[in-house]
Structures are given as C-alpha cells and as structure tokens.
Protein backbone atom coordinates (compact mmCIF):
# COMPACT_ATOMS: atom_id res chain seq x y z
CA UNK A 1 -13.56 220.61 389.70
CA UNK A 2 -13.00 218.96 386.53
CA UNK A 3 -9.08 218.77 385.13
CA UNK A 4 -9.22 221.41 382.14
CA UNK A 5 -10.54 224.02 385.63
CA UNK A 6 -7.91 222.96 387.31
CA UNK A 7 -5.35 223.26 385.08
CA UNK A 8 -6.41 226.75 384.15
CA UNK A 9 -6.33 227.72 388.16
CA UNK A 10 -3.10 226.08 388.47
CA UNK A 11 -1.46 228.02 385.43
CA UNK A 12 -2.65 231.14 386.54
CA UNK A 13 -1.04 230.76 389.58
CA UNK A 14 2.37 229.66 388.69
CA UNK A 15 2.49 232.24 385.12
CA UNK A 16 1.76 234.77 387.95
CA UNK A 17 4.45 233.31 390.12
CA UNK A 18 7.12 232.82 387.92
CA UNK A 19 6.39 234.34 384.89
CA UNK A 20 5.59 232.90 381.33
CA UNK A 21 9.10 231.74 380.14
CA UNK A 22 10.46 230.10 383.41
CA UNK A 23 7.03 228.41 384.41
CA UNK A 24 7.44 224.84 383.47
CA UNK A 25 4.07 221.98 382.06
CA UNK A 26 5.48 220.11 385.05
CA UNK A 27 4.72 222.60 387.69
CA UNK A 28 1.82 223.64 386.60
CA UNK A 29 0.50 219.60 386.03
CA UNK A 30 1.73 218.80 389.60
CA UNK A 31 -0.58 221.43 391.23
CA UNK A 32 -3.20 220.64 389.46
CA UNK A 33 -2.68 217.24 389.69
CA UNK A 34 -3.30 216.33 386.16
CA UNK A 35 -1.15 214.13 383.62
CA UNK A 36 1.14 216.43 381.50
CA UNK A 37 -0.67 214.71 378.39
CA UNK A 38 -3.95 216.54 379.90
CA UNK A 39 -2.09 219.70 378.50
CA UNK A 40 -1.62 218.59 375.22
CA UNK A 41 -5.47 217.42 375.44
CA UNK A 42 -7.30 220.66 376.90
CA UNK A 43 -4.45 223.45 375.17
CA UNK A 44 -2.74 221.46 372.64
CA UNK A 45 0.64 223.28 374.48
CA UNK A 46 2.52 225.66 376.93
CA UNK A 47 1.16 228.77 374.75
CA UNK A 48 -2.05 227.45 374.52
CA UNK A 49 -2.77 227.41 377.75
CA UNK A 50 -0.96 230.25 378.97
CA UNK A 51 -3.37 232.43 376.52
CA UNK A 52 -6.41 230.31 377.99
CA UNK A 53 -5.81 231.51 381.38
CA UNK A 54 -5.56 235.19 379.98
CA UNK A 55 -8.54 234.77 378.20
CA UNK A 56 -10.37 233.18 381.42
CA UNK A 57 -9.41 236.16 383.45
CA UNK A 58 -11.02 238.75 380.96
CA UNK A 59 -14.03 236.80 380.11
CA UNK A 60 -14.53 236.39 383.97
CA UNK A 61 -14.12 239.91 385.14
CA UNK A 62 -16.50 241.07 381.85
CA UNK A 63 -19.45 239.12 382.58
CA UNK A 64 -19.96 239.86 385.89
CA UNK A 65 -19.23 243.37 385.05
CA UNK A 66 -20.23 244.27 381.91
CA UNK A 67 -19.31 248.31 380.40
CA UNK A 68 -22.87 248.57 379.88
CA UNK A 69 -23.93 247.04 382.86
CA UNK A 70 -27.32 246.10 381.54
CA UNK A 71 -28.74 249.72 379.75
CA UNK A 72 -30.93 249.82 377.48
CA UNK A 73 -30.43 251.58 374.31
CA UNK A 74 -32.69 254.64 375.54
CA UNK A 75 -29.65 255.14 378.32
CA UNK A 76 -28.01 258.66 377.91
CA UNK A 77 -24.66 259.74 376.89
CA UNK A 78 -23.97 260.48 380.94
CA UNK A 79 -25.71 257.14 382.29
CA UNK A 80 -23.42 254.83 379.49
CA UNK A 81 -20.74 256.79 380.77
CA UNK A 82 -21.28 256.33 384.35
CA UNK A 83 -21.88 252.80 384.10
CA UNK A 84 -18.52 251.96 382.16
CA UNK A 85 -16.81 253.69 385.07
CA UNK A 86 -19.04 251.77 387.45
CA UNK A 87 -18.10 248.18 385.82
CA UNK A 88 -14.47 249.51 385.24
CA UNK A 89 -13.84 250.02 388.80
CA UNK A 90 -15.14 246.85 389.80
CA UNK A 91 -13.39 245.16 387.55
CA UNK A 92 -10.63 246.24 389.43
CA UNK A 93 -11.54 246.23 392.92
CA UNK A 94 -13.18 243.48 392.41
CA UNK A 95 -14.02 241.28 395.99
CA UNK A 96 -12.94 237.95 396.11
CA UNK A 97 -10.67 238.08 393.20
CA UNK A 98 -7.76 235.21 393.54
CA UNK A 99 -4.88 236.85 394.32
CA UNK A 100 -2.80 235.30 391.22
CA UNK A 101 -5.53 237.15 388.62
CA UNK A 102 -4.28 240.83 389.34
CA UNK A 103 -0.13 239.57 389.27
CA UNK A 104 -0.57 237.70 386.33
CA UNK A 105 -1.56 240.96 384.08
CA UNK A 106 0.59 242.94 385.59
CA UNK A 107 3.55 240.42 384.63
CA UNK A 108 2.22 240.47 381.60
CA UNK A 109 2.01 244.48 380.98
CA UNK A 110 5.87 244.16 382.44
CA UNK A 111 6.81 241.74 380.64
CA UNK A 112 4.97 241.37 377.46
CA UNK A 113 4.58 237.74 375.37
CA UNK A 114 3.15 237.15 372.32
CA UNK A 115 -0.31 236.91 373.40
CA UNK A 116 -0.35 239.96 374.55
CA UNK A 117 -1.52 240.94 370.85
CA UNK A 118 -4.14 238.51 370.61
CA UNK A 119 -5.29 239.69 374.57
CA UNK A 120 -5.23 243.10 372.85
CA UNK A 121 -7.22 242.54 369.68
CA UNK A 122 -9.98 240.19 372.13
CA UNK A 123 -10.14 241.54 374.86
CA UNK A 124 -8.65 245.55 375.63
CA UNK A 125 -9.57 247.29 371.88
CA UNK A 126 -13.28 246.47 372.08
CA UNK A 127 -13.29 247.87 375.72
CA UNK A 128 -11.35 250.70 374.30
CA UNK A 129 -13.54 251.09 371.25
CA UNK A 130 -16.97 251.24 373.54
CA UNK A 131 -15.69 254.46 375.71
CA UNK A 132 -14.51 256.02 372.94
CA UNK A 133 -18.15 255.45 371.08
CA UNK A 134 -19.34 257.01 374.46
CA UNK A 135 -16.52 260.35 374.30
CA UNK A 136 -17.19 260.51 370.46
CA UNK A 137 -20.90 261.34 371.16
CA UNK A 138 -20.16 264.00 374.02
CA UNK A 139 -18.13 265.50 371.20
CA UNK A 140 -20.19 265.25 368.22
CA UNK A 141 -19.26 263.76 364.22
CA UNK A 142 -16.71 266.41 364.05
CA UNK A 143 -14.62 265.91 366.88
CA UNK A 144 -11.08 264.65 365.62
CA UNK A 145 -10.03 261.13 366.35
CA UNK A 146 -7.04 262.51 368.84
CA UNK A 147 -9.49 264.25 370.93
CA UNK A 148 -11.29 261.04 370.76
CA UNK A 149 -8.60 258.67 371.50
CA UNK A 150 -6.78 260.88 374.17
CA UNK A 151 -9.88 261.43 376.56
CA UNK A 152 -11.01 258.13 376.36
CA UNK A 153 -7.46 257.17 377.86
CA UNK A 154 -7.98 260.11 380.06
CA UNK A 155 -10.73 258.84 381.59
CA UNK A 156 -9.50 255.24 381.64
CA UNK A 157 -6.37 256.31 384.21
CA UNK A 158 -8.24 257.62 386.12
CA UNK A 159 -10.02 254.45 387.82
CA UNK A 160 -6.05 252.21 386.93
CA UNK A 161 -4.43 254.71 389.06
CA UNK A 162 -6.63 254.21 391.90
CA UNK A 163 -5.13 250.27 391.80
CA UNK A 164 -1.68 250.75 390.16
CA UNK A 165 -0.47 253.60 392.47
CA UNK A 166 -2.13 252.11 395.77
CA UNK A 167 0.90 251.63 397.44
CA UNK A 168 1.58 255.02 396.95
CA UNK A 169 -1.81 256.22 397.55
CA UNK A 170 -2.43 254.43 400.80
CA UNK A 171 0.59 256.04 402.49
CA UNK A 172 -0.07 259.62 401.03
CA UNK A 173 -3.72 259.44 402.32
CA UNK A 174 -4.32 256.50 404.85
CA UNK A 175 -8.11 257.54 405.22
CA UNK A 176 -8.44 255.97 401.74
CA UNK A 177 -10.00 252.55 401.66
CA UNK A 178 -11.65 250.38 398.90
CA UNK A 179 -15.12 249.02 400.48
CA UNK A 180 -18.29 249.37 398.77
CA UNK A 181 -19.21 252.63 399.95
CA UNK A 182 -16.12 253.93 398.84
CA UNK A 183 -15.82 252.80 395.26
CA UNK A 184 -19.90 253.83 394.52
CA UNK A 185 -18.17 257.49 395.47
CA UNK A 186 -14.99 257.14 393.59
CA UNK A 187 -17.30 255.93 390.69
CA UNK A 188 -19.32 259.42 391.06
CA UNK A 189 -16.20 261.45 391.52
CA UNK A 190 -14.49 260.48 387.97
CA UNK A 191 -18.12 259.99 386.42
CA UNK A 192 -18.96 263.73 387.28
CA UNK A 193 -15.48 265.03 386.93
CA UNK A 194 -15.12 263.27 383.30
CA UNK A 195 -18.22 264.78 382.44
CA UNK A 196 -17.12 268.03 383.20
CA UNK A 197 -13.97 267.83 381.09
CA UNK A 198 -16.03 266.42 378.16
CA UNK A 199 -18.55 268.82 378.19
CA UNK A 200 -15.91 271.81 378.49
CA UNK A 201 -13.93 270.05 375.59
CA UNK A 202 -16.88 269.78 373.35
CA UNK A 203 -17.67 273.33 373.32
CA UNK A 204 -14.11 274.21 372.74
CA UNK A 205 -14.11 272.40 369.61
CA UNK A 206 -17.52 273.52 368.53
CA UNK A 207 -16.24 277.64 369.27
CA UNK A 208 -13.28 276.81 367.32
CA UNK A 209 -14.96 275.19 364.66
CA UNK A 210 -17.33 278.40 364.86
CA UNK A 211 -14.45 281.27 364.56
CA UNK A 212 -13.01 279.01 362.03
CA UNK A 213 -16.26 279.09 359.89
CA UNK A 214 -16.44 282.75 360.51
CA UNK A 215 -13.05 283.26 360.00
CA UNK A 216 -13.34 281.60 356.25
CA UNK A 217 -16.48 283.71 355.78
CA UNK A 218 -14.41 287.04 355.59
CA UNK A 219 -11.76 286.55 353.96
C-alpha cells in the first residue's frame, strides 16, 4: 500500500476516533508510518487531508453503488426509483465496510467542520438533486418545489433510520437482521410503499389543481 493510501486509512481512523480538532499530524503519521512531511506532500495540511478522507469515503461507497445502478435511459419512473433505494441501502449496509467509515460521518453530522460544506456541495446535493429529479416526475411540471423537496427527504429516512435507530430497532424487534435477503426486502418494502405515497400525492395535487381551475372558471 503506497504512503498517500495509508495515510488516508490512518486518518480515517483516528478523525473517527478522536474527532477532527483533537486528532493530531503526529498520530495519524505514526500509524501510518509515514514522515509528517508526507502530509504536507500528499494534502498540503491537517484540513487537507481530513477533507480527502471524506471525499474517499463518498467516492468509495458511490461507485460501487451507484443511484442509478447501471439503467438505461429507457428505465421507468418506478425502476429509477427502486434502484436509488437499492444503492442507498447498500450504501449503508454495506459488507465489509471498515468500521472507522460509518463513525467518522457520524462525528461529522455531530459535530460539523468546515468541510462539511464542501462534502455537501460534492457529494450529498447531487444525491439529493437525482431523487428529487425522480419525485418531480411522479408529480409532474406543476408540482411545487416543497412537495418536491419534502418527499424526497421522506423517502431518504426511510432507508437512514433503518441504520441510525438500530440500536433501538434491534431491541424493539430482535427478529430484524441485515443479511442479503433481508435488505433486497427492505429495499421492496420502502420502494413499493414510496410509490404508493407518490402516486396518492400526485393525484392530490392534480384534483386540487383541477377544483382550482374549475373553481376560477365560475366565478
């Protein structure tokens, strides 16, 4: 493994242990047992590399899990749907993850730096910005951009709960587990159930726009 690898691997792990601000060059160079100067080389600094390693989480977890997870562009409104949840879920229950990957973000959720922006603007708005191309065409042009923006989140807690409440989950229903089998059904439970809801909401609006147009007519 070749040092600027190694530095990232060892970063991740002690950010994750002790947080960005008390995690020291020195630490992180004696894991990986690379010259502090290699730092300065690979990162140019501390906040270099600290938004390296954020970046190589994201750009790990995306490629071998793409939102699209290969369609083509003759994919339906469902199937796009269904395969964002699909490479959202693995993203998180992802096998073989280091352990460091998952406690880093959350650290960093908890206690925000400034990269968190730049991790933002990268990394979570395009995400963001694809489901909400996929919502915005189960509603149609005319659905408002807060029906827009609050479904996609909608649909977006549903697979984070599953990980960020697990604790609680696990000891309100120990029959729950997170093997294959299991996620390919969770996948098809918040696929169909999302689906559902969208459906339901888009011909809410378009009844409402209806009586509205109707409503204009008579007066």
């Amino acid at each position: 493994m070749g040092t600027e690898k190694r530095l990232l691997e060892a970063a991740g792990e002690v950010f994750a242990e002790y947080g960005y601000r008390a995690a020291t060059i020195r630490q992180i160079c004696e894991k990986a047992g690379a010259n502090i100067a290699a730092v300065n080389y690979h990162f140019g600094d501390k906040d270099g590399l600290y938004m390296a390693v954020l970046r190589f989480v994201h750009k790990t977890y995306v490629e071998k899990y793409p939102p699209d997870r290969g369609l083509d562009s003759r994919a339906t409104v469902e199937q796009r749907l269904r395969a964002y949840i699909r490479s959202l879920l693995y993203r998180i229950f992802a096998e073989g993850r280091p352990g460091w990957h998952m406690k880093l973000m959350a650290r960093e959720m908890m206690e925000p730096t400034g990269a968190l922006d730049t991790l933002v603007k990268e990394a979570a708005r395009p995400l963001h910005q694809e489901l909400a191309s996929i919502i915005r065409e189960f509603f149609g042009s005319g659905a408002s951009e807060e029906a827009v923006r609050l479904s996609t989140l909608s649909v977006l807690s549903q697979g984070v709960y599953y990980h960020s409440a697990r604790p609680i989950i696990n000891r309100l229903y120990p029959q729950q587990i997170y093997d294959g089998r299991e996620i390919e059904r969770l996948i098809e439970h918040i696929t169909q159930f999302s689906i559902f809801a969208l459906k339901g909401l888009a011909k809410k609006m378009k009844d409402e726009s209806r009586r509205s147009k109707c409503g204009s007519a008579g007066k």
